[in-house]
N, C-alpha and C. Protein backbone atom coordinates (compact mmCIF):
# COMPACT_ATOMS: atom_id res chain seq x y z
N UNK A 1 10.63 5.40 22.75
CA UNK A 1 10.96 6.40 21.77
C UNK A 1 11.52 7.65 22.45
N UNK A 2 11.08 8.05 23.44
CA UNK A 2 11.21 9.40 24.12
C UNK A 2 12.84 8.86 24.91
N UNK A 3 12.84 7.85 25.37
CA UNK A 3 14.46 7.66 25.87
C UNK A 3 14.98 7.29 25.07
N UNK A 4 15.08 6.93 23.45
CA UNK A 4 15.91 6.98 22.93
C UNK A 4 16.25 8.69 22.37
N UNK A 5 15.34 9.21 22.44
CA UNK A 5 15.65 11.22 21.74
C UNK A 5 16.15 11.74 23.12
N UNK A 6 15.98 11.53 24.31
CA UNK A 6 16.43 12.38 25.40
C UNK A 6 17.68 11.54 26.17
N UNK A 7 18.21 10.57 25.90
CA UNK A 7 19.40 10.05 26.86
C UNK A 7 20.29 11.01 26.76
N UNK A 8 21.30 11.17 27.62
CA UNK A 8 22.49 12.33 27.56
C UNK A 8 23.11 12.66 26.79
N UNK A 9 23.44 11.46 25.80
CA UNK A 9 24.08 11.72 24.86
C UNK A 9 23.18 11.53 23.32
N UNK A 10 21.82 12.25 23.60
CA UNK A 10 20.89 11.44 22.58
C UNK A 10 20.76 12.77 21.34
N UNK A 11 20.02 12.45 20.49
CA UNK A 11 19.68 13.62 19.46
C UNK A 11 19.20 15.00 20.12
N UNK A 12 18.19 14.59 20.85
CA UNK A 12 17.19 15.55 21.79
C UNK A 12 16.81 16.49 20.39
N UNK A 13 15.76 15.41 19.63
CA UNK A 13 15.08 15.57 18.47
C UNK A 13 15.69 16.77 17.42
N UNK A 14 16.95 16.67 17.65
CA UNK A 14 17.74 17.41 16.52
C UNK A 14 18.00 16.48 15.31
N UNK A 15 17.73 16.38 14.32
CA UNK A 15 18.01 14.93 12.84
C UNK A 15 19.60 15.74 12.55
N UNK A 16 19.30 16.57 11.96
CA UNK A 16 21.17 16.77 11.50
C UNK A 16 21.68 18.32 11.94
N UNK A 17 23.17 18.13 12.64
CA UNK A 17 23.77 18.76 13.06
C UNK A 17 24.14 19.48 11.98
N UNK A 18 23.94 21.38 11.91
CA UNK A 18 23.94 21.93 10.65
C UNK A 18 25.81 22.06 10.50
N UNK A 19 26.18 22.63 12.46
CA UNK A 19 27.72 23.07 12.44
C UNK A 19 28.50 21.99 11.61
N UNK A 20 28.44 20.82 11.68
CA UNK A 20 29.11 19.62 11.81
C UNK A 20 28.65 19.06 10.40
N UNK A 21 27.55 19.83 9.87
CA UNK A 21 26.98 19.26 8.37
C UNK A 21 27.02 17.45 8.33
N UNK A 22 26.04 17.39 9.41
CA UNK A 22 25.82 15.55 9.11
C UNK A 22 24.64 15.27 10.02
N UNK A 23 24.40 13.82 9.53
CA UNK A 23 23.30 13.72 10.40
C UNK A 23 23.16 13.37 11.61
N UNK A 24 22.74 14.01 12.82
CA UNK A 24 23.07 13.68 14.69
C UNK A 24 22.04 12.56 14.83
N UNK A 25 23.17 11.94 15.37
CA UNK A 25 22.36 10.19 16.03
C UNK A 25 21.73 9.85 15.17
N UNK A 26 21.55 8.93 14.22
CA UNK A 26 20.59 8.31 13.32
C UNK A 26 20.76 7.25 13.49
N UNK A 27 21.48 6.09 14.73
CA UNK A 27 20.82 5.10 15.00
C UNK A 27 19.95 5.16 15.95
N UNK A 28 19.93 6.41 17.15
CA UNK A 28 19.07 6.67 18.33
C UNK A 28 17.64 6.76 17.43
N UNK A 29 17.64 7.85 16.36
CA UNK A 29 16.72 7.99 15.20
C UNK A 29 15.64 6.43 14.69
N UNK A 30 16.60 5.75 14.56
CA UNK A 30 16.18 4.06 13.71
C UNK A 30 15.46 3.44 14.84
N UNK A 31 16.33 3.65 16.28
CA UNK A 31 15.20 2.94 17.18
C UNK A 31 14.35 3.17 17.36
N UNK A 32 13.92 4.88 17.72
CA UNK A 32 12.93 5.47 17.76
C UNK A 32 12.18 5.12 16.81
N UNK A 33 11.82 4.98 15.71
CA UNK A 33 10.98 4.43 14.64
C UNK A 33 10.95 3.21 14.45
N UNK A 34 11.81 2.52 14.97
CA UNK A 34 11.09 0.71 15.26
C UNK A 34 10.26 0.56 16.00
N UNK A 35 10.65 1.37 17.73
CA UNK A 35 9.79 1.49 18.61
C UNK A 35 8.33 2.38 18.10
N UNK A 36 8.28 3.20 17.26
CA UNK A 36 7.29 4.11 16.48
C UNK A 36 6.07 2.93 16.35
N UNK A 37 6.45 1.94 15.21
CA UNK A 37 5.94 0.65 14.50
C UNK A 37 5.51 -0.09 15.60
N UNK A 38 6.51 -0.49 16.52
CA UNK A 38 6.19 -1.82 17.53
C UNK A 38 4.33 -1.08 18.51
N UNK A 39 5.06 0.74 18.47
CA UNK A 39 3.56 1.14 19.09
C UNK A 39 2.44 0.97 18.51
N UNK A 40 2.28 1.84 16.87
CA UNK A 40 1.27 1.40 16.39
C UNK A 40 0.46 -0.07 16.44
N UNK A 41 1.42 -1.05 16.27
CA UNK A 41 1.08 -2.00 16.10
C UNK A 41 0.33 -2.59 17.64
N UNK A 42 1.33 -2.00 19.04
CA UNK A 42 0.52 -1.90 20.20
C UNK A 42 -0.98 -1.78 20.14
N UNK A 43 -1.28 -0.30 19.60
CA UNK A 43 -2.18 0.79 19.32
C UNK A 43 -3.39 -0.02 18.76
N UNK A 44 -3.03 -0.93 17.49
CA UNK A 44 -3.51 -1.21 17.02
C UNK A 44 -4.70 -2.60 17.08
N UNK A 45 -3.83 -3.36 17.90
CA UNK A 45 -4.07 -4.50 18.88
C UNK A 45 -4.91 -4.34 19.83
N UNK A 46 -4.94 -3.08 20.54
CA UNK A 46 -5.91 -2.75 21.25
C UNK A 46 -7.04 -2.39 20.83
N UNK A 47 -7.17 -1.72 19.80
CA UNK A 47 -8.27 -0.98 18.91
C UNK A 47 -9.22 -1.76 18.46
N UNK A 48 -8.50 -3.22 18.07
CA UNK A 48 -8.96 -4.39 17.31
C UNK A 48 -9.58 -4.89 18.23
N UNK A 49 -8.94 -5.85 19.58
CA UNK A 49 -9.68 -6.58 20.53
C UNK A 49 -10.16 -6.14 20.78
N UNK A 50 -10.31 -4.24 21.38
CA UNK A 50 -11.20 -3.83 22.48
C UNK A 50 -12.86 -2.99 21.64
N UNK A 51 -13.03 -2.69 20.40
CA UNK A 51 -13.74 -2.54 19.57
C UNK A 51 -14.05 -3.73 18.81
N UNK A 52 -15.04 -2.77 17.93
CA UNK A 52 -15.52 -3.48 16.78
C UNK A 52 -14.99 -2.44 15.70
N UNK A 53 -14.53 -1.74 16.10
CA UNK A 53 -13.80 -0.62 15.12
C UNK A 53 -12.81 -1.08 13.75
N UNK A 54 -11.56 -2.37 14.04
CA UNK A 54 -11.11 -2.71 13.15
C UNK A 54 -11.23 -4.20 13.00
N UNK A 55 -10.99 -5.00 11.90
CA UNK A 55 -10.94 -6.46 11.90
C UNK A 55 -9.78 -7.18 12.81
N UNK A 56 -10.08 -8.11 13.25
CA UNK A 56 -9.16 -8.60 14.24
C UNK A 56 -7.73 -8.93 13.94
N UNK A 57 -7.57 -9.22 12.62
CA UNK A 57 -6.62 -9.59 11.81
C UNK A 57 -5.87 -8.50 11.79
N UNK A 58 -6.17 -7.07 11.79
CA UNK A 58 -5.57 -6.29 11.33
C UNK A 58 -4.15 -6.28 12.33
N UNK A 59 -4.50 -6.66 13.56
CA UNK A 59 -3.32 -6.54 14.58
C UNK A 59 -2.10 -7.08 14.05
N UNK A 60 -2.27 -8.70 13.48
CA UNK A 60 -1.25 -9.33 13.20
C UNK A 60 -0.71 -9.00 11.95
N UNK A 61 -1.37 -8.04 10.93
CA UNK A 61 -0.44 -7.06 9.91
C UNK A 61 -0.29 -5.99 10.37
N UNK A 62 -0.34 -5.40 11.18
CA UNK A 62 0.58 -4.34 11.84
C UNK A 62 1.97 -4.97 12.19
N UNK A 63 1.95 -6.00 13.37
CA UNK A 63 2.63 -6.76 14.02
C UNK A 63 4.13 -7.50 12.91
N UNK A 64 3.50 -7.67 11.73
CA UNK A 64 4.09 -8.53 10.64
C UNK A 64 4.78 -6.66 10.27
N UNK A 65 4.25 -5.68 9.95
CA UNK A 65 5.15 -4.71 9.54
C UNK A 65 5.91 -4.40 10.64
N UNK A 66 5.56 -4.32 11.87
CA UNK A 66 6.68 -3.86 12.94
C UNK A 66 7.94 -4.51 12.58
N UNK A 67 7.90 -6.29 12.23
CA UNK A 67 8.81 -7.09 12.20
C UNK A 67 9.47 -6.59 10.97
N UNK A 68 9.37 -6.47 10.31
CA UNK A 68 9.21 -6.01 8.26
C UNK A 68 10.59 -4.70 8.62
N UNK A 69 9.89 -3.69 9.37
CA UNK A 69 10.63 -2.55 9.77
C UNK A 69 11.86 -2.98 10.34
N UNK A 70 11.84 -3.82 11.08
CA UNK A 70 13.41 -4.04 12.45
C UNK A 70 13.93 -5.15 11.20
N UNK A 71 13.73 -5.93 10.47
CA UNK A 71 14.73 -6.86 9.61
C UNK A 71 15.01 -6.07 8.64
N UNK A 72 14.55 -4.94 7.83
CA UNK A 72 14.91 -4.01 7.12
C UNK A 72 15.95 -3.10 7.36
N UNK A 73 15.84 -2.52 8.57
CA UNK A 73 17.18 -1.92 9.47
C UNK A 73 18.65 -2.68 9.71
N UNK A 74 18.26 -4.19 10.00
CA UNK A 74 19.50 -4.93 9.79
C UNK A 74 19.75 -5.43 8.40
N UNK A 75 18.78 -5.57 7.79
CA UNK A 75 19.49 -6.30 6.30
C UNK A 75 19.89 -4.58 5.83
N UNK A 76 19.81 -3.66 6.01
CA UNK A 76 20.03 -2.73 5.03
C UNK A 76 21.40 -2.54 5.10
N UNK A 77 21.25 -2.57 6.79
CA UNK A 77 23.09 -1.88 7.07
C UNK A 77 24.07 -3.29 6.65
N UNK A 78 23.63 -4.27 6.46
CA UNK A 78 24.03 -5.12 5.79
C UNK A 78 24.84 -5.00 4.33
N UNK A 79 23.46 -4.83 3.67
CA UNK A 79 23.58 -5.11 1.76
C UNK A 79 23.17 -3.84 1.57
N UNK A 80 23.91 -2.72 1.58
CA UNK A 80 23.28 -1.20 1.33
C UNK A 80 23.73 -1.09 0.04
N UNK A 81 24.51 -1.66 -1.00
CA UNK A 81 23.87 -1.59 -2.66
C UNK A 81 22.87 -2.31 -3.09
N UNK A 82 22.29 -3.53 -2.77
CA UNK A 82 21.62 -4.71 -3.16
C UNK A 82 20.13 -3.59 -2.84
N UNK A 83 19.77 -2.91 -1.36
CA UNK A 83 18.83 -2.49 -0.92
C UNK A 83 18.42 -0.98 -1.75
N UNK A 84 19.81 -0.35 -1.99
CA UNK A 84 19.50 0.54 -2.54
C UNK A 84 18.82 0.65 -3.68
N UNK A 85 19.42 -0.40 -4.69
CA UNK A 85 18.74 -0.67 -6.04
C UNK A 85 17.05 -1.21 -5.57
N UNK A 86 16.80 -2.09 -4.90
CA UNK A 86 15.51 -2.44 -4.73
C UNK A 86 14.21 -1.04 -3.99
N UNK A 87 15.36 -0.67 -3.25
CA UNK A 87 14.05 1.04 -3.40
C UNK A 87 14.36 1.94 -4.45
N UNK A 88 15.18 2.14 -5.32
CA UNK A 88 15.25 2.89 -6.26
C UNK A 88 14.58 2.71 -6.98
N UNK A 89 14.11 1.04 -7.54
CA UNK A 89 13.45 0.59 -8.16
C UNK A 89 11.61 0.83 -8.03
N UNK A 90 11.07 1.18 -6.30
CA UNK A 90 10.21 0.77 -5.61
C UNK A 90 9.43 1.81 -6.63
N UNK A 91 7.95 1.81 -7.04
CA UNK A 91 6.84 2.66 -7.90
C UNK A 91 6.69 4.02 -6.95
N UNK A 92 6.22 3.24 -5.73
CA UNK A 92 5.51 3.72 -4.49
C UNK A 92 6.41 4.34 -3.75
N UNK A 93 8.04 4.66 -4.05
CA UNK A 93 8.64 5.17 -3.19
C UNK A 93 8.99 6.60 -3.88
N UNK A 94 9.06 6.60 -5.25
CA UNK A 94 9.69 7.74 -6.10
C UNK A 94 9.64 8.92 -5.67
N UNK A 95 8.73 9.38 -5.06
CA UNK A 95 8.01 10.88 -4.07
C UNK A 95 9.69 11.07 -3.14
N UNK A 96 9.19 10.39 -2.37
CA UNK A 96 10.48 10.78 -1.44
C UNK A 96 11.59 10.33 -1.43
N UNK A 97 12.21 9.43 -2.77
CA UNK A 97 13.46 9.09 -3.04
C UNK A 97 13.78 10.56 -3.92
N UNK A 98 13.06 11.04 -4.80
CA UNK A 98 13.33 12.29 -5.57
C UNK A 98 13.51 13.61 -4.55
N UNK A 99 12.51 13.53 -3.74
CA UNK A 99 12.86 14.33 -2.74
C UNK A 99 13.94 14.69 -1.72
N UNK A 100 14.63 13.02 -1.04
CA UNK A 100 15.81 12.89 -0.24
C UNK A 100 17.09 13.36 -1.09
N UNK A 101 17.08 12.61 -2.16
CA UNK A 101 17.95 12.78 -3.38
C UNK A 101 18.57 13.98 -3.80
N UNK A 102 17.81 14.67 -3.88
CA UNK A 102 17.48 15.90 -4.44
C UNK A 102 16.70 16.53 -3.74
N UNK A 103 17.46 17.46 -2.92
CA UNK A 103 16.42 18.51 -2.09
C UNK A 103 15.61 19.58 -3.11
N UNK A 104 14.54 20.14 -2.74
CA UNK A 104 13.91 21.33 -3.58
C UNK A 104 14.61 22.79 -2.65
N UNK A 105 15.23 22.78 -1.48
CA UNK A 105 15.17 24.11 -1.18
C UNK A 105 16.91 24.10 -1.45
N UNK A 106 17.61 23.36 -2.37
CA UNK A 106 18.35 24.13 -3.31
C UNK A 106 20.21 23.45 -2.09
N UNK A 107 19.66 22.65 -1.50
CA UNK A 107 21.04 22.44 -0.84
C UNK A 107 21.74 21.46 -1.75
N UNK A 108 22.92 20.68 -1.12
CA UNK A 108 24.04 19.73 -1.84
C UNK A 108 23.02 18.63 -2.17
N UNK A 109 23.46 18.34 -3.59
CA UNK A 109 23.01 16.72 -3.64
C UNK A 109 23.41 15.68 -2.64
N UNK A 110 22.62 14.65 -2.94
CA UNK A 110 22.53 13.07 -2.00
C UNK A 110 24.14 12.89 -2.07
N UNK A 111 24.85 12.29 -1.41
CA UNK A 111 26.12 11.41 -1.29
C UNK A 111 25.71 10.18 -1.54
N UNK A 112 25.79 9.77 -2.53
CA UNK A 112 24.98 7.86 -2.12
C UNK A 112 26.21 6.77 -1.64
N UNK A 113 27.45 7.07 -1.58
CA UNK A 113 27.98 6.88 -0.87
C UNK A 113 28.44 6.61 0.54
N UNK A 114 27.84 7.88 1.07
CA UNK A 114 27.75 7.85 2.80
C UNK A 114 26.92 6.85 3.34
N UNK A 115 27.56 6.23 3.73
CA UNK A 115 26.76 5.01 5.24
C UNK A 115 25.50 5.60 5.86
N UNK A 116 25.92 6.79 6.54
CA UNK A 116 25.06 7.73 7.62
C UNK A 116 23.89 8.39 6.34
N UNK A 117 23.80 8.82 5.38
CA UNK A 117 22.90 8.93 4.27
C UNK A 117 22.38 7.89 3.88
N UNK A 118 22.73 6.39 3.84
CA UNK A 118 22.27 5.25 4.00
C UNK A 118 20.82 5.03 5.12
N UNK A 119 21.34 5.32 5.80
CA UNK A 119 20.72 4.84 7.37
C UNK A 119 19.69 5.94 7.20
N UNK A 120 19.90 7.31 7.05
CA UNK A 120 18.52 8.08 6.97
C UNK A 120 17.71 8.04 5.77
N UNK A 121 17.76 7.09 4.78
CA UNK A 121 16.96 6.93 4.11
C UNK A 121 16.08 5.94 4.17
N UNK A 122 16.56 5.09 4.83
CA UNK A 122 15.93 3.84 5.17
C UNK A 122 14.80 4.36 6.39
N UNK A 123 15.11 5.48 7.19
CA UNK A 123 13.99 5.95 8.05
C UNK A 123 13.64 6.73 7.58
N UNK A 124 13.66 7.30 6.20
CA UNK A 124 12.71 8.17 5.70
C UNK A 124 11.65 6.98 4.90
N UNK A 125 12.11 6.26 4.64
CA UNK A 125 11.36 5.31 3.59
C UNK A 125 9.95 4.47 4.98
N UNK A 126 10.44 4.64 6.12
CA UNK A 126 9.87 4.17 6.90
C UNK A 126 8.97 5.06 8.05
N UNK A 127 9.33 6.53 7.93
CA UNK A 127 9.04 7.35 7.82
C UNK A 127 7.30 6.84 7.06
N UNK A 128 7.59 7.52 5.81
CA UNK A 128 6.75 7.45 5.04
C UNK A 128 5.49 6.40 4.95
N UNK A 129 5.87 5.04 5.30
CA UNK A 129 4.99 4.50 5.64
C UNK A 129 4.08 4.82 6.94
N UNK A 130 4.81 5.04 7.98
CA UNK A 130 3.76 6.27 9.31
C UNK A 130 2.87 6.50 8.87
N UNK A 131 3.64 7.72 8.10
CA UNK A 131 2.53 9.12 7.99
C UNK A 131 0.91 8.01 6.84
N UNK A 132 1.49 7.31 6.04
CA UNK A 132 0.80 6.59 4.82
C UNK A 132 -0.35 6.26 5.82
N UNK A 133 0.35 5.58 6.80
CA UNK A 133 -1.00 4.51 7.57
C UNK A 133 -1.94 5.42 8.39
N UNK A 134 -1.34 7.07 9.10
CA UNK A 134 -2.05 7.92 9.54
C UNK A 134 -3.06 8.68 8.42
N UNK A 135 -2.69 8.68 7.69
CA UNK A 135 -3.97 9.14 6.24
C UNK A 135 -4.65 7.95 6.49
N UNK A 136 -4.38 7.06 6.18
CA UNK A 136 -5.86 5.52 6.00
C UNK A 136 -6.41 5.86 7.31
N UNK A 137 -5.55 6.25 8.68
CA UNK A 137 -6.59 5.42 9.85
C UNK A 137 -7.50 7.12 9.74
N UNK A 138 -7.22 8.03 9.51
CA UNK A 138 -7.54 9.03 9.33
C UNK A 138 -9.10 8.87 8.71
N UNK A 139 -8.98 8.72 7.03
CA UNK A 139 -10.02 8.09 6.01
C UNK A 139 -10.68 7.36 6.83
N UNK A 140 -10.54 5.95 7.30
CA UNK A 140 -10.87 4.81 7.84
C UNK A 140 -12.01 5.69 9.07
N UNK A 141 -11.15 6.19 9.74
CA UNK A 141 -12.63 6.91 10.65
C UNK A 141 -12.90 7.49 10.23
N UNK A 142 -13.00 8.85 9.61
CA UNK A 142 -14.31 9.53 8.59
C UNK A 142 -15.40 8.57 8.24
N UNK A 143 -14.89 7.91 7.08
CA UNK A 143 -15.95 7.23 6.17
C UNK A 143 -16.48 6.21 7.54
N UNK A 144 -16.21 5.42 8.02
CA UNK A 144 -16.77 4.76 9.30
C UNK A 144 -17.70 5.29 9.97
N UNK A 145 -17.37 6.87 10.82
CA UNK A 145 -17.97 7.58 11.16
C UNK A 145 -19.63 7.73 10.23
N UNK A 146 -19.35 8.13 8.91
CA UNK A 146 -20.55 8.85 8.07
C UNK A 146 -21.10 7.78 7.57
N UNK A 147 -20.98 6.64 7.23
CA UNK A 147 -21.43 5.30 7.40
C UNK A 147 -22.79 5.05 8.49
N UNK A 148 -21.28 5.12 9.80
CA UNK A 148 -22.37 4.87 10.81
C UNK A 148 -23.71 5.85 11.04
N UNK A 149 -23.46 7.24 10.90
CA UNK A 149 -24.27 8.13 11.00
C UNK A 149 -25.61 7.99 9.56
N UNK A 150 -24.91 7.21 9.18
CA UNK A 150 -26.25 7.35 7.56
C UNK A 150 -27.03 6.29 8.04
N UNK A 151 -26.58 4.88 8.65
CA UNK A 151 -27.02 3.81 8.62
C UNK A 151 -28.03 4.26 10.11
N UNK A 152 -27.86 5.11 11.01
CA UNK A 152 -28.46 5.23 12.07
C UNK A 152 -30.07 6.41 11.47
N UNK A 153 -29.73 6.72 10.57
CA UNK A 153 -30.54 7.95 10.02
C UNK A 153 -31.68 7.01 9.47
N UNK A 154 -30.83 6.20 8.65
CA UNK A 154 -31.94 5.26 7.52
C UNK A 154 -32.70 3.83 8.55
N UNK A 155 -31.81 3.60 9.31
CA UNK A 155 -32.56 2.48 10.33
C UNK A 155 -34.25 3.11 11.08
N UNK A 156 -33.87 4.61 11.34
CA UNK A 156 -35.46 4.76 11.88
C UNK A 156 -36.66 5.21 10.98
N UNK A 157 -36.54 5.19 9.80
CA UNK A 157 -37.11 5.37 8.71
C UNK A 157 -37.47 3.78 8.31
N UNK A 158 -37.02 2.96 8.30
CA UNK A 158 -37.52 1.63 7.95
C UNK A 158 -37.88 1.02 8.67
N UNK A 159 -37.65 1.25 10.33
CA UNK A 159 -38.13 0.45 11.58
C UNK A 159 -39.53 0.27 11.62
N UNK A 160 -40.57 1.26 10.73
CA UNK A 160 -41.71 1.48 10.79
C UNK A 160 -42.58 -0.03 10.05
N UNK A 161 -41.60 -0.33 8.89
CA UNK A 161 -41.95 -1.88 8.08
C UNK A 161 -41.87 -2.67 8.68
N UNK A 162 -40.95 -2.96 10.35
CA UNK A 162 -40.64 -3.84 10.60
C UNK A 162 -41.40 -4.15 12.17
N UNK A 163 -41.97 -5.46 12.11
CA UNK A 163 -43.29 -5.60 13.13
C UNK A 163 -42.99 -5.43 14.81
N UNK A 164 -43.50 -4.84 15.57
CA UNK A 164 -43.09 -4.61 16.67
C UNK A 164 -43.63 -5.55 17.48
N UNK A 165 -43.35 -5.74 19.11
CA UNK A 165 -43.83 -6.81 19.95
C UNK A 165 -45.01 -6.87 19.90
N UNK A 166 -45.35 -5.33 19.97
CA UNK A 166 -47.33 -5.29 19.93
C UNK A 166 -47.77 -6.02 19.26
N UNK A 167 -47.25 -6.01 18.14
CA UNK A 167 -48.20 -6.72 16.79
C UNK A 167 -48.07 -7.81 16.19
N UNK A 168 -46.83 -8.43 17.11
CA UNK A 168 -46.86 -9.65 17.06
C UNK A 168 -47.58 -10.26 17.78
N UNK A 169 -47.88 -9.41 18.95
CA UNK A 169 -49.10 -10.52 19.96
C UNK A 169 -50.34 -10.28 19.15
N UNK A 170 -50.83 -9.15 18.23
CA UNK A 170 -51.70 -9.31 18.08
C UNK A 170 -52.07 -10.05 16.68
N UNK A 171 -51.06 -10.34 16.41
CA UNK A 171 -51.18 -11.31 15.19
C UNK A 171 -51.63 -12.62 15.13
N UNK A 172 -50.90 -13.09 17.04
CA UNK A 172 -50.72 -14.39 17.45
C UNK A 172 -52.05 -14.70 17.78
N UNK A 173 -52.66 -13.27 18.16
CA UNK A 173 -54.25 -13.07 18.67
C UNK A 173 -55.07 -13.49 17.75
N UNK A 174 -54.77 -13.13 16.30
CA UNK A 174 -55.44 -13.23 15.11
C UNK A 174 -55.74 -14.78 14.87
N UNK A 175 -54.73 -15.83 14.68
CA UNK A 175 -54.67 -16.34 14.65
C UNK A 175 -55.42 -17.46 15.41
């Protein structure tokens, strides 16, 4: 990700050139956010095998969206009316299709025309899924966290019902 934003001729994390009114590098942009996905999904793989933190499975749906992300990038620049209608359509996308579309701080409407407005929507749409999965893993450890902390609270409160070595020998004694 970082050599695709810093090569010589790269964005060097500028998205759109204001002089030039367009958007700078937005395929350097697209890799960077495949490579984004391919990490998480790294990230995620590790988290899984090397804990008990997530289900093991979870790796190979990360792994399945990394893939999801990079065939989306080529079918888009592909069929960019066919794709457009199918996120226009999307429930879950409306937030930031209204938003790209239609800026709120009052600049030019969308071109839906432009290719290069093409291509940055498709990494905003992917975009968006990021940030989506950083809220869950976010949630996901909280509630995990206070879980674990309740279940450690309530375990030494009931340990008292439950028979210790002592008293099993002396049961065995009883007997």
């Amino acid at each position: 990700m970082v050599a695709e934003q810093f090569v010589p001729d790269g964005p060097h994390l500028k998205l759109y050139n204001y002089e030039e009114k367009h958007w700078d590098h937005l395929m350097n942009w697209q890799h960077a956010t495949m490579y984004l996905f391919y990490g998480i999904s790294g990230l995620v793989d590790i988290v899984a095998h090397g804990t008990n933190a997530l289900p093991v499975a979870m790796d190979r749906m990360m792994l399945s969206l990394a893939v999801f992300i990079e065939v989306a990038y080529l079918r888009f620049s592909n069929w960019l009316r066919q794709k457009q209608k199918s996120y226009e359509n999307s429930g879950t996308s409306l937030f930031w299709i209204g938003f790209v579309l239609y800026p709120p701080n009052g600049s030019p409407e969308w071109n839906q025309t432009d290719h290069m407005n093409m291509m940055f929507l498709t990494m905003c749409y992917c975009w968006h899924y990021a940030f989506a999965f950083l809220i869950l893993a976010v949630n996901y450890t909280i509630v995990t966290w206070a879980v674990r902390s309740k279940v450690k609270q309530s375990q030494s409160m009931e340990m008292g019902l439950l028979k210790t070595s002592e008293r099993d020998q002396e049961s065995e004694d009883e007997i």
